[in-house]
Protein backbone atom coordinates (compact mmCIF):
# COMPACT_ATOMS: atom_id res chain seq x y z
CA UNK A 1 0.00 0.00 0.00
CA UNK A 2 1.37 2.98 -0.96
CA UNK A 3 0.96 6.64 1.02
CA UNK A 4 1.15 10.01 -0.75
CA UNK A 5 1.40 13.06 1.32
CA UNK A 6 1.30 16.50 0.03
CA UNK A 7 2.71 19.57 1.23
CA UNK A 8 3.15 23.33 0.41
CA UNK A 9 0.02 24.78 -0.55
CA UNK A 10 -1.00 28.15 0.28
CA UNK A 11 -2.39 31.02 -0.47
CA UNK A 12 -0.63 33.48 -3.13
CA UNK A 13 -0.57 36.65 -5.54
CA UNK A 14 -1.02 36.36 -9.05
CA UNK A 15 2.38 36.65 -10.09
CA UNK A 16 3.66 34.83 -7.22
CA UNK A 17 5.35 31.48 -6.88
CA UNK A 18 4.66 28.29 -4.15
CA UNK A 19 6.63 24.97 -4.60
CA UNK A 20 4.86 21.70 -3.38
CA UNK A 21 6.03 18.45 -2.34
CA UNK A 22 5.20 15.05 -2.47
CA UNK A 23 6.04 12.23 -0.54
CA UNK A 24 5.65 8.27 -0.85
CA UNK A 25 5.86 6.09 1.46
CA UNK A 26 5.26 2.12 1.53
CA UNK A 27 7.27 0.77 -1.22
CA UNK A 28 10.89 1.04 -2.09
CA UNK A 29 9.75 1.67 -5.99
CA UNK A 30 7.32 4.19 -7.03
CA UNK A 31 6.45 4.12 -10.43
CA UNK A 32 5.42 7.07 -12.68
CA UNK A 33 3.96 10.25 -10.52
CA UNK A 34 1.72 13.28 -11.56
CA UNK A 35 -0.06 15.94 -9.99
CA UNK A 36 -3.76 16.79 -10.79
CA UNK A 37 -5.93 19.47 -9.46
CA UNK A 38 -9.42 20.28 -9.70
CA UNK A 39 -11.04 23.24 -8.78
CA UNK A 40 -14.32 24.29 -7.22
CA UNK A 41 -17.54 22.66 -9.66
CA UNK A 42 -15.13 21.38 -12.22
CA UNK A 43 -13.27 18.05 -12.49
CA UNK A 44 -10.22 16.95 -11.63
CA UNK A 45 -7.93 17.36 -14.52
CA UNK A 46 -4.18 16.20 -15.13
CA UNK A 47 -1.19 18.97 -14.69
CA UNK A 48 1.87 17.60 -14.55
CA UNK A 49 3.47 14.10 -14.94
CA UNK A 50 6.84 12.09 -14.66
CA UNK A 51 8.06 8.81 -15.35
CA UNK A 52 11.31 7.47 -13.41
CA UNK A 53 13.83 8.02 -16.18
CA UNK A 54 12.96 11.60 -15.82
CA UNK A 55 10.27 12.18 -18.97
CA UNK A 56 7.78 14.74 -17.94
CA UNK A 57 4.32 16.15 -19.81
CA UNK A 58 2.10 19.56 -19.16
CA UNK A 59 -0.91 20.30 -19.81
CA UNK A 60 -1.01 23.31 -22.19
CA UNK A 61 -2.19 25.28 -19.61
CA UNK A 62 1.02 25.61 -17.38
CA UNK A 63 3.37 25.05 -19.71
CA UNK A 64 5.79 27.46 -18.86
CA UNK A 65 5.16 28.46 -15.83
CA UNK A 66 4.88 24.58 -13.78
CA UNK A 67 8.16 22.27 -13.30
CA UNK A 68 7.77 19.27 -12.10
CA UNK A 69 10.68 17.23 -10.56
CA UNK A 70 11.20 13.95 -8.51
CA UNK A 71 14.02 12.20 -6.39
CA UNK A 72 13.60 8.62 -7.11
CA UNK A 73 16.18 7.86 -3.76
CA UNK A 74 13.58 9.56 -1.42
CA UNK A 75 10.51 9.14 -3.48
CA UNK A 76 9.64 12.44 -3.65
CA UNK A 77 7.73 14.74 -6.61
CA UNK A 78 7.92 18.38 -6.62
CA UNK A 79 5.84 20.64 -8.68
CA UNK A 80 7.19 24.27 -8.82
CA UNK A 81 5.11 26.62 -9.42
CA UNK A 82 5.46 30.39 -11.17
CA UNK A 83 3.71 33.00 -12.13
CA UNK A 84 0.49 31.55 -10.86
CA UNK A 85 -2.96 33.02 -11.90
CA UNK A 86 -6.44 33.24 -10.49
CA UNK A 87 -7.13 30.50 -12.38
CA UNK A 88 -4.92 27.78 -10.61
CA UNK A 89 -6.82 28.14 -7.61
CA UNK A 90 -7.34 24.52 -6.82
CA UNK A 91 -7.30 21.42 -4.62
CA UNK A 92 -4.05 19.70 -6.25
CA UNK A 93 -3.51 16.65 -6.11
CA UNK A 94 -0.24 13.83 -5.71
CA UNK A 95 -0.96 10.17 -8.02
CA UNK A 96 1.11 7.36 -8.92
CA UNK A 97 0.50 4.64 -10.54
CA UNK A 98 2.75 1.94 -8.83
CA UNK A 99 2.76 -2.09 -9.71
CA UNK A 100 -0.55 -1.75 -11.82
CA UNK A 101 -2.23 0.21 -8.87
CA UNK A 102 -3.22 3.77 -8.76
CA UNK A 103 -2.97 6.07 -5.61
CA UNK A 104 -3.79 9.29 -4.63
CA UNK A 105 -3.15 11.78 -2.04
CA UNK A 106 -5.43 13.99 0.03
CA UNK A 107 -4.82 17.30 -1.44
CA UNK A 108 -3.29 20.49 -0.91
CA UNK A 109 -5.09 23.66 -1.31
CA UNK A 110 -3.86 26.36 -3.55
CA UNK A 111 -5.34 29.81 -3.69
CA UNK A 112 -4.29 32.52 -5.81
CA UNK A 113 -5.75 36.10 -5.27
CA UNK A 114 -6.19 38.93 -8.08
C-alpha cells in the first residue's frame, strides 16, 4: 500500500510562486507520478506528470510556468510553481500509478488572489 502526502500549498498573488512536495511512502519503488488538481464545480484534470527516467508532460495550460521534478532515492515529486494566476486556484492533487495500482493523495489547497 502505498501513502502520498502533500505539502506546500498556500495562499498566493497572481504573479507569485509556491513549490509543493510530495512524498511516498510504503514501497521502495514508485512508479510514474503526476499531480492533478481540480477546482471548485469542475473536475479533476491532469497537470503535470513524470516517469522514473525523468520524462515529464504539461498540460497546455502551465506550460511554462509549472516544473515538475522527482528524487527517485527519497521518493519524492515536486511541482514548482510560477507565475500563478487566479485560475490555478485549486485542490491539487499527488498520483502514482505503482505495480498496476493507482494512488492518490489527500490534497493540498492552492489559492491565488487577483
Amino acid at each position: 500500500q502505498v501513502r502520498l502526502v502533500e505539502s506546500g500549498g498556500g495562499l498566493v498573488q497572481a504573479g507569485g510562486s509556491l513549490r509543493l512536495s510530495c512524498a511516498a511512502s510504503g514501497s521502495r519503488f514508485i512508479g510514474a507520478m503526476a499531480w492533478y488538481r481540480q477546482a471548485p464545480g469542475n473536475q479533476r484534470e491532469l497537470v503535470a506528470t513524470i516517469t522514473r527516467e525523468g520524462n515529464w508532460f504539461y498540460a497546455d495550460s502551465v506550460k511554462g510556468r509549472f516544473t515538475i521534478s522527482r528524487d527517485n532515492a527519497k521518493n519524492t515529486v515536486d511541482l514548482q510553481m510560477n507565475s500563478l494566476e487566479v485560475e490555478d486556484t485549486a485542490d491539487y492533487y499527488c498520483y502514482t500509478r505503482t505495480f498496476g495500482h493507482d494512488y492518490w493523495g489527500q490534497g493540498t489547497q492552492v489559492t491565488v488572489s487577483s
